[in-house]
PDB file of N, CA and C in Angstrom:
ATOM      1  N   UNK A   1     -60.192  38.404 -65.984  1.00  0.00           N
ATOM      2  CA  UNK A   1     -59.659  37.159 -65.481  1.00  0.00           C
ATOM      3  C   UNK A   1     -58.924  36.445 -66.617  1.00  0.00           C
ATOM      4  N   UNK A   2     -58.011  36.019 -66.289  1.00  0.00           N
ATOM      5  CA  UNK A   2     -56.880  35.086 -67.400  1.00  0.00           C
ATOM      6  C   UNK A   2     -57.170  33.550 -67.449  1.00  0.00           C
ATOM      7  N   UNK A   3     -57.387  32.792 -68.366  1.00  0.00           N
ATOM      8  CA  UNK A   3     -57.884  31.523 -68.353  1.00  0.00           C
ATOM      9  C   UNK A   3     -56.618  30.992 -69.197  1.00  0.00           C
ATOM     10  N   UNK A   4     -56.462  29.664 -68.826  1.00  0.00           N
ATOM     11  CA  UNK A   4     -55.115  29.292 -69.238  1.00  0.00           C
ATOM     12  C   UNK A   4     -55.681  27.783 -70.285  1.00  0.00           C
ATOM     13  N   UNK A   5     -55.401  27.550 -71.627  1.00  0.00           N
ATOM     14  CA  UNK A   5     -55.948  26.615 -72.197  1.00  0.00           C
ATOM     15  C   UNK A   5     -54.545  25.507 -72.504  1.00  0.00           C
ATOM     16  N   UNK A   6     -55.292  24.398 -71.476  1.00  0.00           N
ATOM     17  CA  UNK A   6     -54.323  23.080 -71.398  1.00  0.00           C
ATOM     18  C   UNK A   6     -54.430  22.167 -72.469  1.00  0.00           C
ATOM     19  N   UNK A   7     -53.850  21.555 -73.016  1.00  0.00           N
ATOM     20  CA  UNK A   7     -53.508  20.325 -73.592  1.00  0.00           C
ATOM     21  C   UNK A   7     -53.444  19.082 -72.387  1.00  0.00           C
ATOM     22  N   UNK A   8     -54.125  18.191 -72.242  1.00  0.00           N
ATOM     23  CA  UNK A   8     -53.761  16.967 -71.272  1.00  0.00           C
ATOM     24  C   UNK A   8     -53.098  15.673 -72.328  1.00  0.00           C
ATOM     25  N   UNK A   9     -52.445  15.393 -72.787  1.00  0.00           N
ATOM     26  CA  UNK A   9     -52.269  13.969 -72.788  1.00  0.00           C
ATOM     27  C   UNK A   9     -51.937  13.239 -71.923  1.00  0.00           C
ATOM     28  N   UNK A  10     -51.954  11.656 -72.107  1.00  0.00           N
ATOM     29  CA  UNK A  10     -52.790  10.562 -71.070  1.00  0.00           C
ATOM     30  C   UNK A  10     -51.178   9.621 -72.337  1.00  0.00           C
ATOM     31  N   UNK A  11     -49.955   9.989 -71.755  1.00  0.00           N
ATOM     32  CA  UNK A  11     -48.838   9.153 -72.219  1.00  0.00           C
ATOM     33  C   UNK A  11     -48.443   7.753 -72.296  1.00  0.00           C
ATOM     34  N   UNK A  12     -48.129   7.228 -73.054  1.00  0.00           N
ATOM     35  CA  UNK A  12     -47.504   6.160 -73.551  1.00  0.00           C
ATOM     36  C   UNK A  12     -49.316   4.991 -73.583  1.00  0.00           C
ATOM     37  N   UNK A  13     -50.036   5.761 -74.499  1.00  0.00           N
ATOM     38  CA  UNK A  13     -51.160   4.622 -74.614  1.00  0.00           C
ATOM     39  C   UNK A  13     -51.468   4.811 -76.286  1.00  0.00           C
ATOM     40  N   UNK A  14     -51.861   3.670 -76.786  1.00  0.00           N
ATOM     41  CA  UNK A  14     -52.380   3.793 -78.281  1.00  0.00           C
ATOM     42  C   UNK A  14     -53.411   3.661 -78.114  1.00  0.00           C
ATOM     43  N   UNK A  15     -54.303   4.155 -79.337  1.00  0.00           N
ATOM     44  CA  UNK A  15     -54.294   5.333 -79.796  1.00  0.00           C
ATOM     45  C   UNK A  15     -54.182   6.390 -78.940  1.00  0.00           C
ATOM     46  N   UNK A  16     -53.815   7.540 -79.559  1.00  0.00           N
ATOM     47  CA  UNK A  16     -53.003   8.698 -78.550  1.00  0.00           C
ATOM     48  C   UNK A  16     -54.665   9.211 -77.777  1.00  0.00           C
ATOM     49  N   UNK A  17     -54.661   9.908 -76.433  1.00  0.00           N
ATOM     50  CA  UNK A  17     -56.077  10.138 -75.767  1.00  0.00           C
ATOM     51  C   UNK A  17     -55.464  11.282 -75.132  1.00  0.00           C
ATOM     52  N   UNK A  18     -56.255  12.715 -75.647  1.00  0.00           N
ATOM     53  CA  UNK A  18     -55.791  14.010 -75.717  1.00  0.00           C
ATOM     54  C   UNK A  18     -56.876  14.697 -75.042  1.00  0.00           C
ATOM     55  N   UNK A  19     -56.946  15.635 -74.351  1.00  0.00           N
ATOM     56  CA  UNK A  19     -57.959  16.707 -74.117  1.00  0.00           C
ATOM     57  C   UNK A  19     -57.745  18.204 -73.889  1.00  0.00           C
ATOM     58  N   UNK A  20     -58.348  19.142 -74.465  1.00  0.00           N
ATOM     59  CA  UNK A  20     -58.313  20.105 -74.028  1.00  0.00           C
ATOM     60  C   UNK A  20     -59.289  20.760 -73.360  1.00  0.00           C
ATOM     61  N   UNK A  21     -58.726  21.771 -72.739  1.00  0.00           N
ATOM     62  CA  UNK A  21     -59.649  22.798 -71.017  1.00  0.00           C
ATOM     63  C   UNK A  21     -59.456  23.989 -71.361  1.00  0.00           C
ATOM     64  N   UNK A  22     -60.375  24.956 -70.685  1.00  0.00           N
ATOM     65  CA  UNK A  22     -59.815  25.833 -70.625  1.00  0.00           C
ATOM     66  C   UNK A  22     -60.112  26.590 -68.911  1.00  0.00           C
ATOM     67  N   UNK A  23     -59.141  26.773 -67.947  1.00  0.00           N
ATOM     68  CA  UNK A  23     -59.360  27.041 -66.433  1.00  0.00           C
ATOM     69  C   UNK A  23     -58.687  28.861 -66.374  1.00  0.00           C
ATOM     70  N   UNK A  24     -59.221  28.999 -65.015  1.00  0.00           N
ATOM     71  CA  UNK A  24     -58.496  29.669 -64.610  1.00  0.00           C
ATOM     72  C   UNK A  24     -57.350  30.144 -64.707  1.00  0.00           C
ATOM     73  N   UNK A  25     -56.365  31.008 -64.637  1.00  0.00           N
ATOM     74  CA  UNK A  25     -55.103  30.642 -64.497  1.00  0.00           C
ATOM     75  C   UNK A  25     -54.934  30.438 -63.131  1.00  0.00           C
ATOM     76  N   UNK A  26     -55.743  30.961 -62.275  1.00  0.00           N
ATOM     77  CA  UNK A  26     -54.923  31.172 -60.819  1.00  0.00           C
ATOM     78  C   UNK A  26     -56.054  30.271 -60.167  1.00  0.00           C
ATOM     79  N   UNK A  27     -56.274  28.868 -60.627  1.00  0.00           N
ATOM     80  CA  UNK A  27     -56.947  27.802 -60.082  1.00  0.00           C
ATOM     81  C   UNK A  27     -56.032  27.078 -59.667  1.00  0.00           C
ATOM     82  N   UNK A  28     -56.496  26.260 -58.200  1.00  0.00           N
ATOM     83  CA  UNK A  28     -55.808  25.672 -57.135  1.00  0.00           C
ATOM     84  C   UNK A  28     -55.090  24.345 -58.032  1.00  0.00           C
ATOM     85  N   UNK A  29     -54.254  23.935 -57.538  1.00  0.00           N
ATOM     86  CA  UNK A  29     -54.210  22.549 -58.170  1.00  0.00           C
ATOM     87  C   UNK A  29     -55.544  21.331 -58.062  1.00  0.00           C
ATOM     88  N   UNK A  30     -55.651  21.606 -56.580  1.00  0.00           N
ATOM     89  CA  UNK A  30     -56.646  20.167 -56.307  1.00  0.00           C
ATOM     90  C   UNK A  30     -58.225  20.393 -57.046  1.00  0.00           C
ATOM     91  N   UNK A  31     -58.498  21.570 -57.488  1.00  0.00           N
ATOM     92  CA  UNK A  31     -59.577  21.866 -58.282  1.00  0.00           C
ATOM     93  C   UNK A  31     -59.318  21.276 -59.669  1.00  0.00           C
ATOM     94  N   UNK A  32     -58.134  21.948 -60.207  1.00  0.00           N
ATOM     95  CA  UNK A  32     -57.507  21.534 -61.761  1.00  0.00           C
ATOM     96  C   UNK A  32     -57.538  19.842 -61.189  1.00  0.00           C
ATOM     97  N   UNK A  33     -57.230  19.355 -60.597  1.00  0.00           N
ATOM     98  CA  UNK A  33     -57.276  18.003 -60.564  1.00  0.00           C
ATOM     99  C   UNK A  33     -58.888  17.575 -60.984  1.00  0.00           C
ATOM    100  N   UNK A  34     -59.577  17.940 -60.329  1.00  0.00           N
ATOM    101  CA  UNK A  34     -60.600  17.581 -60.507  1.00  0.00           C
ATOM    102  C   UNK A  34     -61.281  17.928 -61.911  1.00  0.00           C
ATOM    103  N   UNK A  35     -60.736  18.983 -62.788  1.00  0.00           N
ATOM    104  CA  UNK A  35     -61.381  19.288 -64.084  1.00  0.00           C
ATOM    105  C   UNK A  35     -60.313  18.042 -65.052  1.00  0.00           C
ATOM    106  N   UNK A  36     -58.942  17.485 -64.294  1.00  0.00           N
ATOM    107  CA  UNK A  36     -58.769  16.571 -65.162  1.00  0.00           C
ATOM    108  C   UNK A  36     -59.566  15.091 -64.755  1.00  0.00           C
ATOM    109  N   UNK A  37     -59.663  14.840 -63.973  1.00  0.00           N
ATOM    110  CA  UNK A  37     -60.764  14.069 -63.852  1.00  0.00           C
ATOM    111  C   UNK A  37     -61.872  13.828 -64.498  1.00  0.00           C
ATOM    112  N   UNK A  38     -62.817  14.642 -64.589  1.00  0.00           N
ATOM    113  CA  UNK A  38     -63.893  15.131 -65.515  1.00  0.00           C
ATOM    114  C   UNK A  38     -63.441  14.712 -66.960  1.00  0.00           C
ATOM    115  N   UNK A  39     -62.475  15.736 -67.733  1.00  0.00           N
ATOM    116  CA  UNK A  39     -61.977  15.613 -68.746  1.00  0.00           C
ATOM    117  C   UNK A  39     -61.849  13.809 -69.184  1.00  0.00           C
ATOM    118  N   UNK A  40     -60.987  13.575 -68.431  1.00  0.00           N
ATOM    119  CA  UNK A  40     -60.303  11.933 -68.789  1.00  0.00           C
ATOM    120  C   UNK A  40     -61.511  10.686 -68.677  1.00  0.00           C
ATOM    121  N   UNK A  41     -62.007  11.377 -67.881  1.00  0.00           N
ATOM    122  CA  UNK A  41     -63.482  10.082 -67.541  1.00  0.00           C
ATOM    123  C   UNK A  41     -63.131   9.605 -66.291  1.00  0.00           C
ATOM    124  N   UNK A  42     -62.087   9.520 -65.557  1.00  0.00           N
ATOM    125  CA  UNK A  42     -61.596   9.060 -64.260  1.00  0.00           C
ATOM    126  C   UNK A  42     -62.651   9.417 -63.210  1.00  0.00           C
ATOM    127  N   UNK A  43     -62.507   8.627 -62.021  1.00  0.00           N
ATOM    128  CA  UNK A  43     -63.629   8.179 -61.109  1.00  0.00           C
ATOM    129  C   UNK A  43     -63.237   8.950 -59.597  1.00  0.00           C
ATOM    130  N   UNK A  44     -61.751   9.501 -59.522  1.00  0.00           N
ATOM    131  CA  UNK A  44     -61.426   9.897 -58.334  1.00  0.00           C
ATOM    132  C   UNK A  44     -61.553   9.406 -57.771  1.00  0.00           C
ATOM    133  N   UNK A  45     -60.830   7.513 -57.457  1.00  0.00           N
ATOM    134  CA  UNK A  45     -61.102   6.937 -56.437  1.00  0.00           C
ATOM    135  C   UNK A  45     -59.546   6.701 -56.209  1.00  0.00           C
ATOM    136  N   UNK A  46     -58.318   7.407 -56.643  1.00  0.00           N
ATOM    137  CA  UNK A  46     -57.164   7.089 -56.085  1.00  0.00           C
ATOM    138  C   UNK A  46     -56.669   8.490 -56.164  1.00  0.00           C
ATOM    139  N   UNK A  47     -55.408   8.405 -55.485  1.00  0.00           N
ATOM    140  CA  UNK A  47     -53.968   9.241 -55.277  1.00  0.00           C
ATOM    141  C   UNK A  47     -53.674  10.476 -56.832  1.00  0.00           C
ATOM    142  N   UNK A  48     -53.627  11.265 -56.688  1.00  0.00           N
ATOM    143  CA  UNK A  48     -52.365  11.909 -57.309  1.00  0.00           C
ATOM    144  C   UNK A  48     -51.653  12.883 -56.928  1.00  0.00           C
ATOM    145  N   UNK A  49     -50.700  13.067 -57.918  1.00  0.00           N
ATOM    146  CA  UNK A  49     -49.521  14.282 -57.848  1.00  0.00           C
ATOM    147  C   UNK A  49     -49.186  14.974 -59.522  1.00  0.00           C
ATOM    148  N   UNK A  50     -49.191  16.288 -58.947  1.00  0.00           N
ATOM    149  CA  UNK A  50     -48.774  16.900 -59.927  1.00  0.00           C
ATOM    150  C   UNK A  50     -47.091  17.197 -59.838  1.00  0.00           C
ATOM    151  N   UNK A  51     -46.535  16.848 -61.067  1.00  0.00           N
ATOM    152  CA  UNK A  51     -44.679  17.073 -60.761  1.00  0.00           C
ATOM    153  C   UNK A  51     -44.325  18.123 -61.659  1.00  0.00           C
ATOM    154  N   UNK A  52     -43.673  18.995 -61.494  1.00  0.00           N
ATOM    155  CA  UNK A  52     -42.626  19.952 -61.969  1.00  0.00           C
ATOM    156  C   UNK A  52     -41.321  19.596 -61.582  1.00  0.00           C
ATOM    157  N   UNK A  53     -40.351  18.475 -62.327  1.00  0.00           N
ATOM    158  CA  UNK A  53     -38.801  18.769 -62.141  1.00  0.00           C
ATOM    159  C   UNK A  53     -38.708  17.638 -60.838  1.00  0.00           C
ATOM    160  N   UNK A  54     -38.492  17.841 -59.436  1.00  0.00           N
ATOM    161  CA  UNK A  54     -38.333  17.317 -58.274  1.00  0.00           C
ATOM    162  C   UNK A  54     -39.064  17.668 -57.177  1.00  0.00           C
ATOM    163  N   UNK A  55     -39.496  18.574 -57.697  1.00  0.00           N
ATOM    164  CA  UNK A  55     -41.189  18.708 -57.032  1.00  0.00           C
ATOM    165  C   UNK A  55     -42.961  18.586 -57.259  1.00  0.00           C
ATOM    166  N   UNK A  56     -43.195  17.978 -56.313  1.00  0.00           N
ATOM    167  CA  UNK A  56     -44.688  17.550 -56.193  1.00  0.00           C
ATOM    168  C   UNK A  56     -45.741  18.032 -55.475  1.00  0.00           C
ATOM    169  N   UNK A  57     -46.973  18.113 -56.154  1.00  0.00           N
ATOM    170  CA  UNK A  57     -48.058  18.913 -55.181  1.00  0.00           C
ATOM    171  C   UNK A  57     -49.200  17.408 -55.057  1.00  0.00           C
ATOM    172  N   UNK A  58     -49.701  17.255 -54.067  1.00  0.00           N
ATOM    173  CA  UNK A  58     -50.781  15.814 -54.138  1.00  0.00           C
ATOM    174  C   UNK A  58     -51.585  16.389 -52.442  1.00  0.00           C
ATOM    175  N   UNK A  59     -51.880  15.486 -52.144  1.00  0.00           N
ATOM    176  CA  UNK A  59     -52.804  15.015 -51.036  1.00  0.00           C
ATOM    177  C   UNK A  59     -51.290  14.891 -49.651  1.00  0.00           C
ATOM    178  N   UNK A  60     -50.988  15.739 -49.191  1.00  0.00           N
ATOM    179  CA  UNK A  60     -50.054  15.622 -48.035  1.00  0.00           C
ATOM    180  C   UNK A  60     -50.551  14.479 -46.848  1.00  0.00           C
ATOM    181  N   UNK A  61     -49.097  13.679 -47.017  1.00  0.00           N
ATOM    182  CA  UNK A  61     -49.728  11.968 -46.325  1.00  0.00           C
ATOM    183  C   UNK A  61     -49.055  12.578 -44.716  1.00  0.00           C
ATOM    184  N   UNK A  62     -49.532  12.674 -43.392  1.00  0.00           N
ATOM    185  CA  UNK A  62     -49.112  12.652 -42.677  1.00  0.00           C
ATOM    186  C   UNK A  62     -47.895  11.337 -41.998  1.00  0.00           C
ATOM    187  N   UNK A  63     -48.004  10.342 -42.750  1.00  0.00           N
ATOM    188  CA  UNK A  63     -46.844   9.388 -42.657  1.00  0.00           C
ATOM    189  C   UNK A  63     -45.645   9.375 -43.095  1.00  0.00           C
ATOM    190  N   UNK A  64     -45.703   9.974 -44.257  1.00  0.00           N
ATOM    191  CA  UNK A  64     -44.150  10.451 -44.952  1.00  0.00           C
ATOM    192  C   UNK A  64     -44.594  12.039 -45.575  1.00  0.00           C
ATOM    193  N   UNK A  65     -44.017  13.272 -44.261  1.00  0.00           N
ATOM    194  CA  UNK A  65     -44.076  14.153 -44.177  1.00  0.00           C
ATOM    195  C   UNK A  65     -43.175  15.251 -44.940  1.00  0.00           C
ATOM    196  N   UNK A  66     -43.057  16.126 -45.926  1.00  0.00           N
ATOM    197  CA  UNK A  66     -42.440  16.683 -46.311  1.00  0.00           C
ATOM    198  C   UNK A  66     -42.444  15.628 -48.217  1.00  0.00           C
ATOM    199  N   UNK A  67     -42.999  14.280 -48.399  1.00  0.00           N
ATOM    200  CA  UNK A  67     -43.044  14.453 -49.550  1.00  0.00           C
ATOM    201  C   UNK A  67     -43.415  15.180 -50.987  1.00  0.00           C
ATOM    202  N   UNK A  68     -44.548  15.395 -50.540  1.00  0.00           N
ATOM    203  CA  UNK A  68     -45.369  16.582 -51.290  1.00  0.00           C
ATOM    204  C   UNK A  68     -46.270  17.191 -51.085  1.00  0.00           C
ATOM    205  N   UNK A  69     -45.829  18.685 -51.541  1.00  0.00           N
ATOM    206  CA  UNK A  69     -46.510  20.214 -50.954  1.00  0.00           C
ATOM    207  C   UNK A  69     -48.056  19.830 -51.597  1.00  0.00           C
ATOM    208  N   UNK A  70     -48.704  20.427 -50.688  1.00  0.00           N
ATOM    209  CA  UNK A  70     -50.292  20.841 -50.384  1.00  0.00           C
ATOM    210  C   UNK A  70     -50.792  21.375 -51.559  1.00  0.00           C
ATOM    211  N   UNK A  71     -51.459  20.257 -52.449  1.00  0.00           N
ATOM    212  CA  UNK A  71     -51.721  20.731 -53.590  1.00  0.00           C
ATOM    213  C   UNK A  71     -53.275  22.359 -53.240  1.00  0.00           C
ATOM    214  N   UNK A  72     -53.673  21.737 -52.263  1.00  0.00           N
ATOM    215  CA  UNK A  72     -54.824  22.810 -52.200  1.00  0.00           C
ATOM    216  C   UNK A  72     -54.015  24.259 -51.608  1.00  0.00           C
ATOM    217  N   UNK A  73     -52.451  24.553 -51.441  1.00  0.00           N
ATOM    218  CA  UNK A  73     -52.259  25.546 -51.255  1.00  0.00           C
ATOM    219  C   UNK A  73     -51.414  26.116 -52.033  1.00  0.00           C
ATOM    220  N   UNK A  74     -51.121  25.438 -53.367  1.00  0.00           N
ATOM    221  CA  UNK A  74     -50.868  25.965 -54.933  1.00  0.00           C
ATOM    222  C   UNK A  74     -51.759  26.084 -55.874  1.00  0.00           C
ATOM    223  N   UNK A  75     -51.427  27.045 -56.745  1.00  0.00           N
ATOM    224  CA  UNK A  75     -52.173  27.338 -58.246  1.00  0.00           C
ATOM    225  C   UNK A  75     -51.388  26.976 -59.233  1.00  0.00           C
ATOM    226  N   UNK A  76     -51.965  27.206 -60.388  1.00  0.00           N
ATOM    227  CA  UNK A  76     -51.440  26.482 -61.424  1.00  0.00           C
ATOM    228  C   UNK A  76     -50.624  28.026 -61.819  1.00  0.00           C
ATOM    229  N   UNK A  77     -51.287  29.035 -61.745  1.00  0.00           N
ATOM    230  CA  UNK A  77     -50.417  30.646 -61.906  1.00  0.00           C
ATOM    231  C   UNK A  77     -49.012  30.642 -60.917  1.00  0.00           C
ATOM    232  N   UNK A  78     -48.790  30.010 -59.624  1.00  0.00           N
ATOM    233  CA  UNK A  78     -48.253  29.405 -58.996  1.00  0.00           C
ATOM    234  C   UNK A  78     -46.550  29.239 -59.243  1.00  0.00           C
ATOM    235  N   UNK A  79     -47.289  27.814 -59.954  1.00  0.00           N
ATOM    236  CA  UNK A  79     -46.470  26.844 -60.413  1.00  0.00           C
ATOM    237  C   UNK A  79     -45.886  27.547 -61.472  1.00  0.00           C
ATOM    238  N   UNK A  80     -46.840  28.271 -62.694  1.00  0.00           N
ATOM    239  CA  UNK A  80     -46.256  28.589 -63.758  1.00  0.00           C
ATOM    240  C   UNK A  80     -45.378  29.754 -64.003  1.00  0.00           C
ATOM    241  N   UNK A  81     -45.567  30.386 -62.595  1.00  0.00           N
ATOM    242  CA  UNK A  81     -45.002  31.750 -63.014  1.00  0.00           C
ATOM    243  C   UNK A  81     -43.688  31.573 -61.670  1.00  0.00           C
ATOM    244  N   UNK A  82     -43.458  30.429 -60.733  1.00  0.00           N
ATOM    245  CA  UNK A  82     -42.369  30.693 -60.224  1.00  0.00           C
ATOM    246  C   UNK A  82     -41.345  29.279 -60.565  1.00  0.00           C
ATOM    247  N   UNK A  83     -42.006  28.484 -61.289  1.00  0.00           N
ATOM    248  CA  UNK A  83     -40.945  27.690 -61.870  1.00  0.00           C
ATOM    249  C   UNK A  83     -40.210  28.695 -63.777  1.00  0.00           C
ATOM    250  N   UNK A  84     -41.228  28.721 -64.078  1.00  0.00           N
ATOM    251  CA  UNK A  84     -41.052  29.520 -65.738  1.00  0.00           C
ATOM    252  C   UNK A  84     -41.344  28.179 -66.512  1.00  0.00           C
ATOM    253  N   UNK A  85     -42.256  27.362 -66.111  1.00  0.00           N
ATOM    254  CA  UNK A  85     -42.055  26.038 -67.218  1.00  0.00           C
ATOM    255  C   UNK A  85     -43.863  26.115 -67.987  1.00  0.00           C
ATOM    256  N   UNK A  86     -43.541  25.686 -68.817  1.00  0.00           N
ATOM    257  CA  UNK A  86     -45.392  25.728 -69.698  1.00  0.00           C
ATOM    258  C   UNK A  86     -45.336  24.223 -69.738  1.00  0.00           C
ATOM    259  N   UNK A  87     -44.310  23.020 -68.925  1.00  0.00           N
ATOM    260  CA  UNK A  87     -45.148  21.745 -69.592  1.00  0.00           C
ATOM    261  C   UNK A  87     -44.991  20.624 -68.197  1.00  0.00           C
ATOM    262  N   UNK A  88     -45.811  20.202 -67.400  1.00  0.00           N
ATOM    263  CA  UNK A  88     -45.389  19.667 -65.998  1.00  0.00           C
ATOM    264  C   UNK A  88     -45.941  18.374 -66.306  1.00  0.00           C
ATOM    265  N   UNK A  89     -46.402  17.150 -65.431  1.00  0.00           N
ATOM    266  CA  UNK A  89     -46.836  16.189 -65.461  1.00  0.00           C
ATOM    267  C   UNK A  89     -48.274  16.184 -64.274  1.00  0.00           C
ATOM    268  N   UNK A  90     -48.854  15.136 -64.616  1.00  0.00           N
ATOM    269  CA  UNK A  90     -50.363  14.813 -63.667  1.00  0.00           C
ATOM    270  C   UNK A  90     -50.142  13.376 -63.671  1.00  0.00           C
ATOM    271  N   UNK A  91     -49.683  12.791 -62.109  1.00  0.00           N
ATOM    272  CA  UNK A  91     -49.941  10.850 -62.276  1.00  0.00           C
ATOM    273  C   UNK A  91     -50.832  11.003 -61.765  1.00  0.00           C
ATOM    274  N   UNK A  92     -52.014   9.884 -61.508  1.00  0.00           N
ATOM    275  CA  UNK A  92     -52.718   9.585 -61.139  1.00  0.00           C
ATOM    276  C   UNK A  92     -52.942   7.940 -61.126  1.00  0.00           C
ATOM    277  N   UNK A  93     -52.954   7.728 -59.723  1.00  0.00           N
ATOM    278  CA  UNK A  93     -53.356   6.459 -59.780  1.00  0.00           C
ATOM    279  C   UNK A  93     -51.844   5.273 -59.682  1.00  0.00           C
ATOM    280  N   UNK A  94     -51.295   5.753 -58.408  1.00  0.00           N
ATOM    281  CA  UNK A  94     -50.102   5.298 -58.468  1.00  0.00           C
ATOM    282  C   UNK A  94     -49.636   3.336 -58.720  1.00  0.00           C
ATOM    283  N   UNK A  95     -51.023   2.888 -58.143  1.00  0.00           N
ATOM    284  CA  UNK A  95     -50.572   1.893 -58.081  1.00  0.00           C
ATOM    285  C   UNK A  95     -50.991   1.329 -59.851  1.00  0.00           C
ATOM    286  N   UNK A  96     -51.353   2.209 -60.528  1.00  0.00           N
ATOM    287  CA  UNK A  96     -51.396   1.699 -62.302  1.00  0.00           C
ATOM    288  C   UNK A  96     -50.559   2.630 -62.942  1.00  0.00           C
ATOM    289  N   UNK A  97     -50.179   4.046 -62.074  1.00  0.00           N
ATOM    290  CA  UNK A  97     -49.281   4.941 -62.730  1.00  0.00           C
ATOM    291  C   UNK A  97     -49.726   5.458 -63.891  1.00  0.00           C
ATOM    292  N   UNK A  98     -51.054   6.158 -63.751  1.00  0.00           N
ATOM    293  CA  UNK A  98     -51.271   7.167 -65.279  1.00  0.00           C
ATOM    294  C   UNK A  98     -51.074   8.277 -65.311  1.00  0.00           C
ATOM    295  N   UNK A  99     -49.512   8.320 -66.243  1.00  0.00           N
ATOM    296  CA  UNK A  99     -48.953   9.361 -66.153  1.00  0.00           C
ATOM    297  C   UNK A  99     -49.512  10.249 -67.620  1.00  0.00           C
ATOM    298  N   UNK A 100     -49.672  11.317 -67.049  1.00  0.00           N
ATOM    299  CA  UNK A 100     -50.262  12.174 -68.587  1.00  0.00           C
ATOM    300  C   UNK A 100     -49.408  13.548 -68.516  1.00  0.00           C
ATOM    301  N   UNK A 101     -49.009  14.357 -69.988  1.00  0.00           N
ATOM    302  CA  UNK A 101     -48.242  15.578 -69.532  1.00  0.00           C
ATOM    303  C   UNK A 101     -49.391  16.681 -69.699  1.00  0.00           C
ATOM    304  N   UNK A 102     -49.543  17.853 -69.567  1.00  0.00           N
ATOM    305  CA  UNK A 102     -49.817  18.943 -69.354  1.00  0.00           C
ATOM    306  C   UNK A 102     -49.628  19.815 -69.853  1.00  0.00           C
ATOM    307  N   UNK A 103     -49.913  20.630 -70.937  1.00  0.00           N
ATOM    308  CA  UNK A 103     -49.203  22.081 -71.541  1.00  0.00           C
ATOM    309  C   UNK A 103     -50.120  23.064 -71.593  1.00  0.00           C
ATOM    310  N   UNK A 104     -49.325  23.799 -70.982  1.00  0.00           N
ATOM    311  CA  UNK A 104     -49.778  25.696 -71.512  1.00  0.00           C
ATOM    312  C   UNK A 104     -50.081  25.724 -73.330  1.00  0.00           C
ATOM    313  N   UNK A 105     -51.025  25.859 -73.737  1.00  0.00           N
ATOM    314  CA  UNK A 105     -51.194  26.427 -74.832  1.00  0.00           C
ATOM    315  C   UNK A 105     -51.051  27.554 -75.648  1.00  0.00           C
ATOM    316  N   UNK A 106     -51.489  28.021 -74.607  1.00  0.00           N
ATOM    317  CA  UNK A 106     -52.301  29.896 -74.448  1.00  0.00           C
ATOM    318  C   UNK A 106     -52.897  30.047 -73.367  1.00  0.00           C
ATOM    319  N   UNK A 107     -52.074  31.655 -73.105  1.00  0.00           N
ATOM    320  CA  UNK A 107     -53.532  32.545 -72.125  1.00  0.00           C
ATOM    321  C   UNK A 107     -54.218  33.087 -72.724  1.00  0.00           C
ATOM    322  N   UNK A 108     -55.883  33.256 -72.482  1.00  0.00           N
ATOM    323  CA  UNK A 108     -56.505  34.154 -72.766  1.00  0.00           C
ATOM    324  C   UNK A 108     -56.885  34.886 -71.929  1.00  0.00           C
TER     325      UNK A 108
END
């Protein structure tokens, strides 16, 4: 099994607030959500989305349909191997907007 070791930063806050993981590679998004959760100390009591570019994976709102794809029916192997990118974003928490970036480190 291939485990993919992330870098999270938690952007534009002083002092800088960093974490590293190490998951799956071919873990769902809405799971990886939840190990950044864990990681950050966050409570999972709001919204997010993960972005690559102009696309988004989150919680599909049946009110505004077609905004963003079904994070529980992407992986992060997914994302990484049909965009080609090692560095995406995680907001969370739209109405405070904590935006943090994401990097591929290494596979092991």
């Amino acid at each position: 099994m291939k485990i993919a070791r992330l870098k999270i930063t938690l952007d534009d806050v002083k002092p800088r607030v960093m974490r590293r993981v190490d998951v799956p590679f071919d873990i769902r998004l809405d799971r990886l959500h939840l190990v950044i959760q864990a990681a950050m100390g966050w409570t999972n009591s709001h919204l997010y989305e993960f972005r690559l570019g102009e696309t988004g994976w989150g919680i599909p709102d049946r009110d505004f349909p077609g905004d963003d794809q079904d994070a529980r029916k992407a992986s992060l192997a997914t994302l990484l191997t049909a965009y080609g990118k090692k560095k995406f974003d995680y907001i969370y928490d739209f109405g405070d907007c904590w935006e943090h970036t994401i990097a591929i480190e290494k596979i092991l």
